[in-house]
C-alpha atoms as a PDB file:
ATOM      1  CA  UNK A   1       0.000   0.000   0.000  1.00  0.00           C
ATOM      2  CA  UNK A   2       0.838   3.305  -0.745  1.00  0.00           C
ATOM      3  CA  UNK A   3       2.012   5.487   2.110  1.00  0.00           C
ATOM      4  CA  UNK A   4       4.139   8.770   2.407  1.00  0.00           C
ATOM      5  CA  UNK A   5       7.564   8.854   4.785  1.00  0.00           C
ATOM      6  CA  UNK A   6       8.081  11.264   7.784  1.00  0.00           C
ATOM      7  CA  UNK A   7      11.321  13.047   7.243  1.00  0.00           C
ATOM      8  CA  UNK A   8      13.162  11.112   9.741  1.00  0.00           C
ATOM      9  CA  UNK A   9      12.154   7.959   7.363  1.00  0.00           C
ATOM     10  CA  UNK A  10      13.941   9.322   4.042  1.00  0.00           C
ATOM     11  CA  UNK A  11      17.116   6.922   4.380  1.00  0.00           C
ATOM     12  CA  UNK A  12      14.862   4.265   4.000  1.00  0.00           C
ATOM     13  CA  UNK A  13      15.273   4.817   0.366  1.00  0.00           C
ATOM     14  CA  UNK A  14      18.671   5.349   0.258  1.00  0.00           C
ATOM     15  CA  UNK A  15      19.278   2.171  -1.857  1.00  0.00           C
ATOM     16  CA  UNK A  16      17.123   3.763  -4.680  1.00  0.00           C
ATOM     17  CA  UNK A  17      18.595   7.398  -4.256  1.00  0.00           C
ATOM     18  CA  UNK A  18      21.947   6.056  -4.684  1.00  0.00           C
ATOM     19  CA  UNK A  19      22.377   5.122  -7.706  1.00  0.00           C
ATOM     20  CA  UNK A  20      19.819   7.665  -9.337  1.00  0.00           C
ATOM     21  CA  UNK A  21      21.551   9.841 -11.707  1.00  0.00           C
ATOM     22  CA  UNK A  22      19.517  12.569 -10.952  1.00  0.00           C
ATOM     23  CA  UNK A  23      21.066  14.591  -7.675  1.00  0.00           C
ATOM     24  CA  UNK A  24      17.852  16.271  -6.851  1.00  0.00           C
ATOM     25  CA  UNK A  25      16.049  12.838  -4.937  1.00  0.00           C
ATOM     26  CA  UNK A  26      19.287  12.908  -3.000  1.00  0.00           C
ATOM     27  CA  UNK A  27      19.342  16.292  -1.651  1.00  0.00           C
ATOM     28  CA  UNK A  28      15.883  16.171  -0.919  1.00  0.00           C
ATOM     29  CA  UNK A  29      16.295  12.219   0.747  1.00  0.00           C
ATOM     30  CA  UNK A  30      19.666  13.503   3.295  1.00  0.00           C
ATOM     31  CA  UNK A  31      16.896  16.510   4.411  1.00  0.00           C
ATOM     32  CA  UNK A  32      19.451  19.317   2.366  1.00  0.00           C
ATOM     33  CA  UNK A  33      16.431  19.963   0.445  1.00  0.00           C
ATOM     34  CA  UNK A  34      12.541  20.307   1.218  1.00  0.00           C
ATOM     35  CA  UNK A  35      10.355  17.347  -0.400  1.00  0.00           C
ATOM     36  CA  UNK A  36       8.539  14.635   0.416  1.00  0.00           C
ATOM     37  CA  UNK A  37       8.922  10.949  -0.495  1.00  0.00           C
ATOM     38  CA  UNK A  38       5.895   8.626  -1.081  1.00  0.00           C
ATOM     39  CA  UNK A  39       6.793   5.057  -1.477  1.00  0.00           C
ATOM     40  CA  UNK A  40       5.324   1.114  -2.804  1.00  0.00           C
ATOM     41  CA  UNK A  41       5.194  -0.186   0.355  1.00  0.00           C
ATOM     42  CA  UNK A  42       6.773   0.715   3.676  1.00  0.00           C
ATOM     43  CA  UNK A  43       7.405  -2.879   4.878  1.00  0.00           C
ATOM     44  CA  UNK A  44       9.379  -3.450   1.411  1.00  0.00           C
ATOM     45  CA  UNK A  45      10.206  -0.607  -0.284  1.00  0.00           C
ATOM     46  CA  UNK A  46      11.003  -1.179  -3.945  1.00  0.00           C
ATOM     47  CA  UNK A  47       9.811   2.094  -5.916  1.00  0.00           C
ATOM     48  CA  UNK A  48       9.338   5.860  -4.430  1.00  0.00           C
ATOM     49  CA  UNK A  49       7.648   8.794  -6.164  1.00  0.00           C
ATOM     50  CA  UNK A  50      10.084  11.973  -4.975  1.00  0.00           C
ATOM     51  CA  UNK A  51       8.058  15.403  -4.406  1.00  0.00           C
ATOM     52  CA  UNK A  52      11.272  17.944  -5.014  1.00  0.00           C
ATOM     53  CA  UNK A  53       9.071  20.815  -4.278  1.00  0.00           C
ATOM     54  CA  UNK A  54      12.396  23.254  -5.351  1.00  0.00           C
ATOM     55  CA  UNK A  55      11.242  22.059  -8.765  1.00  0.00           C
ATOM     56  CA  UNK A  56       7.976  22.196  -8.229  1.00  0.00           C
ATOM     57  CA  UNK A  57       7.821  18.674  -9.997  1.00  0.00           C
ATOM     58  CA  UNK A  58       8.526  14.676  -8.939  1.00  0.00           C
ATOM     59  CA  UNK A  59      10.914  12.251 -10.255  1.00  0.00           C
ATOM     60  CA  UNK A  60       9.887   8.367 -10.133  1.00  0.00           C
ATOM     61  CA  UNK A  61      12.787   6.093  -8.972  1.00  0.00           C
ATOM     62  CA  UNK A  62      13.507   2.495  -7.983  1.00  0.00           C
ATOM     63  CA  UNK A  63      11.208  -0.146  -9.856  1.00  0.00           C
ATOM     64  CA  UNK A  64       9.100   0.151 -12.334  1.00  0.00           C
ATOM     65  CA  UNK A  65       7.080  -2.672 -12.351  1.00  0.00           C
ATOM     66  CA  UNK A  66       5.867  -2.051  -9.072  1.00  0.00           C
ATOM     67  CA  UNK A  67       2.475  -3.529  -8.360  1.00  0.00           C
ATOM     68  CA  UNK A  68       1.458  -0.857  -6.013  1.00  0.00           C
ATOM     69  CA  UNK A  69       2.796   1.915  -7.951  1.00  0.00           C
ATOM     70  CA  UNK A  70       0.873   0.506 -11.520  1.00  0.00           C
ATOM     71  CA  UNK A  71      -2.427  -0.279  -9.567  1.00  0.00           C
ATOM     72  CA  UNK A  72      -2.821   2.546  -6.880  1.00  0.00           C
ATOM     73  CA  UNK A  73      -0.534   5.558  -7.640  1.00  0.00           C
ATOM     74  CA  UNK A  74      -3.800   7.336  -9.833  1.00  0.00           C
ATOM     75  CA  UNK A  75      -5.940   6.800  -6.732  1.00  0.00           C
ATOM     76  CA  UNK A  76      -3.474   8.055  -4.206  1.00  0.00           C
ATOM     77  CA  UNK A  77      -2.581  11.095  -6.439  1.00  0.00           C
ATOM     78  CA  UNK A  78      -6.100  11.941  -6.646  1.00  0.00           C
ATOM     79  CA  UNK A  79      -7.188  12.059  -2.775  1.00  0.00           C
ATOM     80  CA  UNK A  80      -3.762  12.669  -1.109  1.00  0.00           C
ATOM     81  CA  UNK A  81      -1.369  14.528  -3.408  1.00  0.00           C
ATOM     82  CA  UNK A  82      -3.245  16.899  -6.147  1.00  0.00           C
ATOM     83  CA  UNK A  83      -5.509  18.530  -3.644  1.00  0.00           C
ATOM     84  CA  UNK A  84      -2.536  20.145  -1.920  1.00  0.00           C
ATOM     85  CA  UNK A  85      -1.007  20.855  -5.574  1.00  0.00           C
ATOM     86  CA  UNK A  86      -3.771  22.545  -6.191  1.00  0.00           C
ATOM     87  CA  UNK A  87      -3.900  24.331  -2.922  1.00  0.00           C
ATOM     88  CA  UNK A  88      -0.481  25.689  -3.963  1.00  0.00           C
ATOM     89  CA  UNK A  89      -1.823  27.302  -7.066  1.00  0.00           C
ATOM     90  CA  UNK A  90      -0.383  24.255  -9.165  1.00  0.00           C
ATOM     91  CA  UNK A  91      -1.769  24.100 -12.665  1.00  0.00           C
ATOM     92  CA  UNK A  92       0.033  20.387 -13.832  1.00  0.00           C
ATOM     93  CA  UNK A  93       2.384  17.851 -12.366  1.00  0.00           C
ATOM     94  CA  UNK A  94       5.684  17.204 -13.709  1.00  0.00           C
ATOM     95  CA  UNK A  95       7.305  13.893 -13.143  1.00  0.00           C
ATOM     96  CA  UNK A  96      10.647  13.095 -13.941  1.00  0.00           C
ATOM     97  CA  UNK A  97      12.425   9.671 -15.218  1.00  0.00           C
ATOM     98  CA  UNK A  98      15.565   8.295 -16.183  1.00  0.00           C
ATOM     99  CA  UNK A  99      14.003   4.995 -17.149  1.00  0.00           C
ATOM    100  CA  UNK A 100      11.278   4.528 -19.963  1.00  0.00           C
ATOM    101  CA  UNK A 101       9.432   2.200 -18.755  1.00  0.00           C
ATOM    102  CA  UNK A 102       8.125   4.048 -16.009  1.00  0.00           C
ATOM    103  CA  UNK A 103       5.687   5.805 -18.752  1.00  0.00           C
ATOM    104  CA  UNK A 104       2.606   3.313 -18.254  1.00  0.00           C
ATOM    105  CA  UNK A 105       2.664   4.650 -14.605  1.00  0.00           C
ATOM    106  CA  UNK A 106       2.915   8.099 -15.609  1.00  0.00           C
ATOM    107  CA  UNK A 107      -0.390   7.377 -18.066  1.00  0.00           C
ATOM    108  CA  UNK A 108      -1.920   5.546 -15.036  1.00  0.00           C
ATOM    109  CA  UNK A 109      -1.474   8.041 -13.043  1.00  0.00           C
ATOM    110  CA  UNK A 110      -2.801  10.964 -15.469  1.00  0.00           C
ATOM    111  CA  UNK A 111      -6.200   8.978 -15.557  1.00  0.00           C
ATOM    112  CA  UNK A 112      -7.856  10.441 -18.904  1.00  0.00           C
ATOM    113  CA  UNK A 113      -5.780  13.476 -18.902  1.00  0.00           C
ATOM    114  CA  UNK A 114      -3.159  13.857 -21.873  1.00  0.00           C
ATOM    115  CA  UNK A 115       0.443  13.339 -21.147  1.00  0.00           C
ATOM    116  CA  UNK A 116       2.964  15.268 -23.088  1.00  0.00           C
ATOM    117  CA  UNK A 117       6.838  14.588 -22.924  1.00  0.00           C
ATOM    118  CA  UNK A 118      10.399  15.772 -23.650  1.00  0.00           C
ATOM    119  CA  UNK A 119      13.808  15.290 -22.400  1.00  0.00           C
ATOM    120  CA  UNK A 120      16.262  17.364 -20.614  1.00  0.00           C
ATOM    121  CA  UNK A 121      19.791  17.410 -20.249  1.00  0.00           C
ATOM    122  CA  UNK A 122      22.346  17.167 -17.628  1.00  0.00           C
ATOM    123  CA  UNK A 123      26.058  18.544 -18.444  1.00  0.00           C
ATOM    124  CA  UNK A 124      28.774  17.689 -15.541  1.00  0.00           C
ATOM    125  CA  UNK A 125      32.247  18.199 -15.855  1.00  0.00           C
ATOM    126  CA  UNK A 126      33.407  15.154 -18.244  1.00  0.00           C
ATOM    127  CA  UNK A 127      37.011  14.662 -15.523  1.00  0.00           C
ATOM    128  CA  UNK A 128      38.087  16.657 -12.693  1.00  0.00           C
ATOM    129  CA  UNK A 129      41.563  17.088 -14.074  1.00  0.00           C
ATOM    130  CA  UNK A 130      39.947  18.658 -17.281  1.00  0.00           C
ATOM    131  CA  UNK A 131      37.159  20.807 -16.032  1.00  0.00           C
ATOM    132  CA  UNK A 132      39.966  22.621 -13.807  1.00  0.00           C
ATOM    133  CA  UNK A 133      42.121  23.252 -16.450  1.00  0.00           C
ATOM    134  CA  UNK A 134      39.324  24.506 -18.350  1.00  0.00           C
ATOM    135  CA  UNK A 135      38.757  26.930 -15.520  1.00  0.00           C
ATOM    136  CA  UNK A 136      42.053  27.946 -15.191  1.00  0.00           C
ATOM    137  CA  UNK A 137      41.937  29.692 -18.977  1.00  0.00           C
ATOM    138  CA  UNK A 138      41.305  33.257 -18.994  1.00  0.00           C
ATOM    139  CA  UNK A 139      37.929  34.696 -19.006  1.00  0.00           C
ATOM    140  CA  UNK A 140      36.259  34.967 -22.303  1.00  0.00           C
ATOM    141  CA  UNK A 141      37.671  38.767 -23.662  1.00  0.00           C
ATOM    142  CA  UNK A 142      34.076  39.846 -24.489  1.00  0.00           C
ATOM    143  CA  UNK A 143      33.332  40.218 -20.758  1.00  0.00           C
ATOM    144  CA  UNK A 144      35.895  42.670 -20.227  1.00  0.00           C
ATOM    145  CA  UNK A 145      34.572  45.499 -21.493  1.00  0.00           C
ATOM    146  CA  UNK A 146      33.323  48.777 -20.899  1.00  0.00           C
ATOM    147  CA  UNK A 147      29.945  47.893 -20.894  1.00  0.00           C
ATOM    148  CA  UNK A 148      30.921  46.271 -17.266  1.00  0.00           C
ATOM    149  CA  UNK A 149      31.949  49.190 -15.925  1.00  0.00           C
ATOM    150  CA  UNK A 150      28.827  49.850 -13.542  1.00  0.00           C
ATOM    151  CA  UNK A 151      28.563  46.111 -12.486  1.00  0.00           C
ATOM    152  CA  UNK A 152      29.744  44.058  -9.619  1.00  0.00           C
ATOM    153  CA  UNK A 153      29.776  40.744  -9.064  1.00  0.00           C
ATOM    154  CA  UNK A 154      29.243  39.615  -5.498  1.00  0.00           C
ATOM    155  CA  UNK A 155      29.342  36.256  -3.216  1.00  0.00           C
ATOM    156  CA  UNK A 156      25.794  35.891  -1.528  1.00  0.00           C
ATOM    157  CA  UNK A 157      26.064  36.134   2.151  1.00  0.00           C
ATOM    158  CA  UNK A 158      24.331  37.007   5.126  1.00  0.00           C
ATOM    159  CA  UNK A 159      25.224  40.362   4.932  1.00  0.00           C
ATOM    160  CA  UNK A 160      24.381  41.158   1.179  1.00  0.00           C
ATOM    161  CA  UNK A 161      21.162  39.204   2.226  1.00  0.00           C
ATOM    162  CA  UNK A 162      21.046  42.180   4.389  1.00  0.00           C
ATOM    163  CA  UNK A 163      21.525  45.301   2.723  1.00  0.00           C
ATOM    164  CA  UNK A 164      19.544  47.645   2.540  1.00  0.00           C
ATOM    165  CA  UNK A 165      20.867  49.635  -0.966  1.00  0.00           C
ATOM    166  CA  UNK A 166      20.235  46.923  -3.624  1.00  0.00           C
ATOM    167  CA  UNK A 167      17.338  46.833  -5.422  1.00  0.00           C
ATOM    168  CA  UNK A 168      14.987  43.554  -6.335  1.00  0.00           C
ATOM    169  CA  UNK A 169      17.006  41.871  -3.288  1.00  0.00           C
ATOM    170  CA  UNK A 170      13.292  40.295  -2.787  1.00  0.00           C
ATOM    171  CA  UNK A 171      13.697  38.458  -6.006  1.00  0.00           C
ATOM    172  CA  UNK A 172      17.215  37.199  -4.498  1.00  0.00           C
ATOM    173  CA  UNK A 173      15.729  35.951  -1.205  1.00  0.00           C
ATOM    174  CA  UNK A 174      12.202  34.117  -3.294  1.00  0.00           C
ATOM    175  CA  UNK A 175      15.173  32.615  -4.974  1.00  0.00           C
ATOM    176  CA  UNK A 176      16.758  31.600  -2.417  1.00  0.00           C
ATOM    177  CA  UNK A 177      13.298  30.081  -0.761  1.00  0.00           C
ATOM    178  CA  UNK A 178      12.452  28.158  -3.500  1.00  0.00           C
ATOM    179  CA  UNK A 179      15.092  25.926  -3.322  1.00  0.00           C
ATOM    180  CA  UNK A 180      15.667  25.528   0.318  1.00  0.00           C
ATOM    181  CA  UNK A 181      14.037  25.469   3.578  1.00  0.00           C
ATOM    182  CA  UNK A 182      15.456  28.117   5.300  1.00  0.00           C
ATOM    183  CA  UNK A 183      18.340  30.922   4.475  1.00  0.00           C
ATOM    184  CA  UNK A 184      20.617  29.426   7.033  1.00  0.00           C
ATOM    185  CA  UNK A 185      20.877  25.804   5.074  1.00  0.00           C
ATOM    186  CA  UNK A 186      21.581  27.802   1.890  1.00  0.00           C
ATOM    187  CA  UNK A 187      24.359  30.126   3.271  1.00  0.00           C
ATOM    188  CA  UNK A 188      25.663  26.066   5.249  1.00  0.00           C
ATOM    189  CA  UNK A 189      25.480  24.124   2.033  1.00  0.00           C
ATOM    190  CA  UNK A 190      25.170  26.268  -0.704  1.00  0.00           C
ATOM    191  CA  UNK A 191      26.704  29.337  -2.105  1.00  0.00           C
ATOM    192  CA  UNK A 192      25.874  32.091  -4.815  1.00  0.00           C
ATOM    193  CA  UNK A 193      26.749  34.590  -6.516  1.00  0.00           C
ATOM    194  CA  UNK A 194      25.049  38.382  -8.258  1.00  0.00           C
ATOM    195  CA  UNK A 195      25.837  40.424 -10.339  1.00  0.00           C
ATOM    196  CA  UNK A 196      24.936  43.658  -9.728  1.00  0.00           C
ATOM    197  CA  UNK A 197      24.184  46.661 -12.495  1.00  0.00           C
ATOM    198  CA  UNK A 198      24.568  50.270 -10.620  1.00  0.00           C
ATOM    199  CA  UNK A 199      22.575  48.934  -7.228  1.00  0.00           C
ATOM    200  CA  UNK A 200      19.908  46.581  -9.226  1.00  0.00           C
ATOM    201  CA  UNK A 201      20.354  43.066  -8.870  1.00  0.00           C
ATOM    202  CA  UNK A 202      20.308  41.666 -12.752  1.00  0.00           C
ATOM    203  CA  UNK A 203      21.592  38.164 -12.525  1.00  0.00           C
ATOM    204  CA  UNK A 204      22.298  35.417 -10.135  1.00  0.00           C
ATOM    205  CA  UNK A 205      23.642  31.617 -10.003  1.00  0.00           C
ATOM    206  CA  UNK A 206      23.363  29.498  -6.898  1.00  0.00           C
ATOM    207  CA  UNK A 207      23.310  26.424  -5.292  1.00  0.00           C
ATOM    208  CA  UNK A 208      20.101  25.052  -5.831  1.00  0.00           C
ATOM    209  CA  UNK A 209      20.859  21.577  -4.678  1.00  0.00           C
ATOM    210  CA  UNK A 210      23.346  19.919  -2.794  1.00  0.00           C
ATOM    211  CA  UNK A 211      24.275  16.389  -3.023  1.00  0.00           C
ATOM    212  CA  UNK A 212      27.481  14.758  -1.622  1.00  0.00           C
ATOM    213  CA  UNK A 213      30.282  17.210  -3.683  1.00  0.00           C
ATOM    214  CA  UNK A 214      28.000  17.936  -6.242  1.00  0.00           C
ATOM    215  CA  UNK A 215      26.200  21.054  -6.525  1.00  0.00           C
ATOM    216  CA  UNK A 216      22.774  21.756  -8.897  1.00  0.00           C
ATOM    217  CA  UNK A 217      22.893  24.825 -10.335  1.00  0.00           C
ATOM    218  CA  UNK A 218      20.309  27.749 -10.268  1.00  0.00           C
ATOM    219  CA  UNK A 219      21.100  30.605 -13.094  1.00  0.00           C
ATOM    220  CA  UNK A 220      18.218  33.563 -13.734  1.00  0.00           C
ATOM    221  CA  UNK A 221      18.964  36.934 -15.101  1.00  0.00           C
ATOM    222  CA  UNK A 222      15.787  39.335 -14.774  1.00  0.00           C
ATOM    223  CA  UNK A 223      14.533  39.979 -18.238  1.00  0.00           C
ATOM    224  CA  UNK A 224      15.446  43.445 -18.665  1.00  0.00           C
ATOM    225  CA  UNK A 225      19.155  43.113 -18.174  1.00  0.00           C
ATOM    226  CA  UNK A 226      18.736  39.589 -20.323  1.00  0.00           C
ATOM    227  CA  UNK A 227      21.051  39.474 -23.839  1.00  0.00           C
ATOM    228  CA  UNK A 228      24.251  41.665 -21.846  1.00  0.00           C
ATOM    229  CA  UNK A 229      25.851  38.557 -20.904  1.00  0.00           C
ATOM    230  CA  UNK A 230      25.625  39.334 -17.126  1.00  0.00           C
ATOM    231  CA  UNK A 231      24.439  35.592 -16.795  1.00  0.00           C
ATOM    232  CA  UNK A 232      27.605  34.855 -18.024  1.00  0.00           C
ATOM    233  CA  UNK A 233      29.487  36.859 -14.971  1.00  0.00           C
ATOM    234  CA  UNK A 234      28.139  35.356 -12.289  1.00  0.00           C
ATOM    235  CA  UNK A 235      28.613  31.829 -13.942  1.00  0.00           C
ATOM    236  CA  UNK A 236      31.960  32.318 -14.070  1.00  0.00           C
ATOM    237  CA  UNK A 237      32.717  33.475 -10.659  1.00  0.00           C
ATOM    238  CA  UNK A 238      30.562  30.254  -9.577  1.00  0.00           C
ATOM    239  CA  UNK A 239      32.655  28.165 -11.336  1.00  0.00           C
ATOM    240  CA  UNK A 240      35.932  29.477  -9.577  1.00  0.00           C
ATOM    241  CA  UNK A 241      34.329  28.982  -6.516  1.00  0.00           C
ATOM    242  CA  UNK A 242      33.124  25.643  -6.943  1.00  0.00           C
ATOM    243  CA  UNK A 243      37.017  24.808  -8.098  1.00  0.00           C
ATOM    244  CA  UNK A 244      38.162  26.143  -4.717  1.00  0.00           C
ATOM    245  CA  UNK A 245      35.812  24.356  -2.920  1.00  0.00           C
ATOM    246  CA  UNK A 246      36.514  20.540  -4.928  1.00  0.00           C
ATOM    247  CA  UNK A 247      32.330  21.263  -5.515  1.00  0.00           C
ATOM    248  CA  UNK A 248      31.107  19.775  -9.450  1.00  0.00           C
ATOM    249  CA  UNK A 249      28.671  21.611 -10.924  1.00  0.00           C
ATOM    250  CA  UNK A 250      25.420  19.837 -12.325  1.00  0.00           C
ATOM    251  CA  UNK A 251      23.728  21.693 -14.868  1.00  0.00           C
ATOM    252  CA  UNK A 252      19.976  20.424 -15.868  1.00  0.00           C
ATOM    253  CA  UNK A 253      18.405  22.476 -19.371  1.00  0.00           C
ATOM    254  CA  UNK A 254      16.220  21.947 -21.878  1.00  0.00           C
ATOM    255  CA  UNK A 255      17.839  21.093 -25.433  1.00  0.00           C
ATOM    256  CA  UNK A 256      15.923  23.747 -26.899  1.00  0.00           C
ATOM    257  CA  UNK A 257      17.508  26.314 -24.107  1.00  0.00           C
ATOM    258  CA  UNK A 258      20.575  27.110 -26.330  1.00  0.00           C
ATOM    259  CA  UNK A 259      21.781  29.783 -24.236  1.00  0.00           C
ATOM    260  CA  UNK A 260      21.727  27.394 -21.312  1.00  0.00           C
ATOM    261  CA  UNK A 261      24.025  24.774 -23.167  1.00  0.00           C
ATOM    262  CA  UNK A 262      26.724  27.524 -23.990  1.00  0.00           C
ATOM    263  CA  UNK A 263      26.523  28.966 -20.362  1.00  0.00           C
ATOM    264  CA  UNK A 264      27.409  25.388 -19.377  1.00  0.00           C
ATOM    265  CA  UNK A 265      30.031  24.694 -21.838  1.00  0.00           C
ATOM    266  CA  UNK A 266      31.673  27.992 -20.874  1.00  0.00           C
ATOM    267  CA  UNK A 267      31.920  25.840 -17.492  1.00  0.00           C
ATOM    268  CA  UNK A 268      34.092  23.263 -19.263  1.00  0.00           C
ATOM    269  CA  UNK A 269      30.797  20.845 -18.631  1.00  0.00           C
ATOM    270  CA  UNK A 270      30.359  18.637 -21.085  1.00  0.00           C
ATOM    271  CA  UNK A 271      26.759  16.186 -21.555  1.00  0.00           C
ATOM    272  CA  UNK A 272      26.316  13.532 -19.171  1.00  0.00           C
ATOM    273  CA  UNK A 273      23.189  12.252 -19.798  1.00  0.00           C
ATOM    274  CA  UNK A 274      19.624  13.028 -20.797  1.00  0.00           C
ATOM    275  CA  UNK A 275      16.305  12.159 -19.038  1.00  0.00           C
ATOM    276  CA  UNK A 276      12.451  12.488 -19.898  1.00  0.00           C
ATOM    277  CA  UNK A 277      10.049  14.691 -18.544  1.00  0.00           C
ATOM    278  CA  UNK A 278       6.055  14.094 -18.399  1.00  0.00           C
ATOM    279  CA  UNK A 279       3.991  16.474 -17.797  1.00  0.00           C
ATOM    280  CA  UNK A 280      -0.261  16.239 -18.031  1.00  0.00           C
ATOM    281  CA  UNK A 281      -2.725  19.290 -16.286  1.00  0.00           C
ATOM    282  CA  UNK A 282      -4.653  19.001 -13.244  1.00  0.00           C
ATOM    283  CA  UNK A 283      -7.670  20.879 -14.555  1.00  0.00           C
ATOM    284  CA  UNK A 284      -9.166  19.992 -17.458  1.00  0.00           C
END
């Protein structure tokens, strides 16, 4: 049967966690990262539906010919799981997979609601030895220009969180929120980085999750400082930091986000490997 984990229960899936490519169910199963796991059967758990609520979506792991999963999971989503969805103003659900044949759940689950799909991809640095030396190169020359005269690029910490002179610093902190449960486990586990155009904050790249030495990036630029390559800034200075630190960056886009892929290339990340997305609406 069914049944959803307290937090204190989430290494009870550690076998399936493990060996997911997908660093997002294990940030949210060591507690880094807010979530919920739902699982087969808590006697003998075999498959688990993750709830990564920093991407508002769920990735499917562990078995997918799970009896309880094929014959229940549409009845379970219905009474337990999309009425809270919905009470968080959430249009669809989103469900993850790096295995195929976990699509006959995802249709069970939808009930007679259409399920569209696509993939995404994940770039990592290809070897440690590489990636550094890729870092180590000078900056591309097109960011040193005078174009950059008025901006700064600055580490997030709990005193920029703080001030008082920079504008949109409300974006920063929803940011921030999103992906973690509180400010302090971000500034812990996490780290970040703005860049910052007279005193308006126009890009930033953080840690979104955290898993083991490997760090899920966040990257947003506000749209009207978008196409000046500040995204491009702040990556960088990420990238030295997670070199300092022995952190590898994980990098999740879609294909058709080309300024994504170059942003991650510019890294020195190269493409891992690629995983499907589902997707069908709650109201209909």
């Amino acid at each position: 049967m069914i049944s959803e984990l307290n937090q204190l229960e989430f290494d009870k899936v550690k076998h399936l966690t493990d060996p997911c490519r997908n660093i997002e169910v294990r940030a949210v199963m060591s507690g880094l990262n807010p979530g919920r796991i739902y699982v087969d059967d808590a006697t003998n758990i075999t498959a688990a539906l993750i709830w990564i609520q920093g991407q508002s979506g769920f990735q499917l792991i562990g078995d997918t010919k799970s009896v309880p999963f094929r014959n229940e999971l549409q009845g379970f989503m219905k009474k337990h799981i999309q009425p809270e969805l919905l009470n968080l103003h959430m249009q669809s659900v989103e469900i993850g997979v790096t295995d195929g044949d976990w699509e006959g759940v995802i249709h069970h689950m939808s009930g007679s609601r259409d399920v569209a799909g696509d993939v995404q991809h994940v770039f990592i640095p290809s070897s440690v030895k590489g990636w550094i030396n890729t870092l180590s190169q000078p900056a591309c020359s097109s960011l040193h220009t005078s174009q950059y005269e008025n901006v700064r690029v600055l580490s997030i910490d709990e005193a920029l969180l703080e001030e008082k002179v920079l504008n949109q610093l409300s974006f920063l902190k929803d940011k921030i929120s999103h992906f973690w449960t509180t400010v302090d486990d971000f500034l812990k586990y996490g780290f970040g980085y703005i860049a910052v155009y007279n005193d308006d904050i126009a890009s930033v790249c953080l840690s979104a999750f955290v898993a083991d030495e490997m760090h899920a990036i966040d990257i947003e630029t506000i749209e009207v400082y978008r196409r000046r390559n500040y995204g491009a800034l702040v990556v960088r200075a990420y990238a030295e930091e997670c070199k300092s630190r022995g952190v590898h960056p994980y990098w999740d886009c879609s294909p058709s986000n080309t300024g994504s892929i170059r942003l991650a290339k510019s890294m020195g990340l190269s493409l891992d490997f690629n995983y499907k997305v589902y997707w069908y609406d709650l109201i209909t």
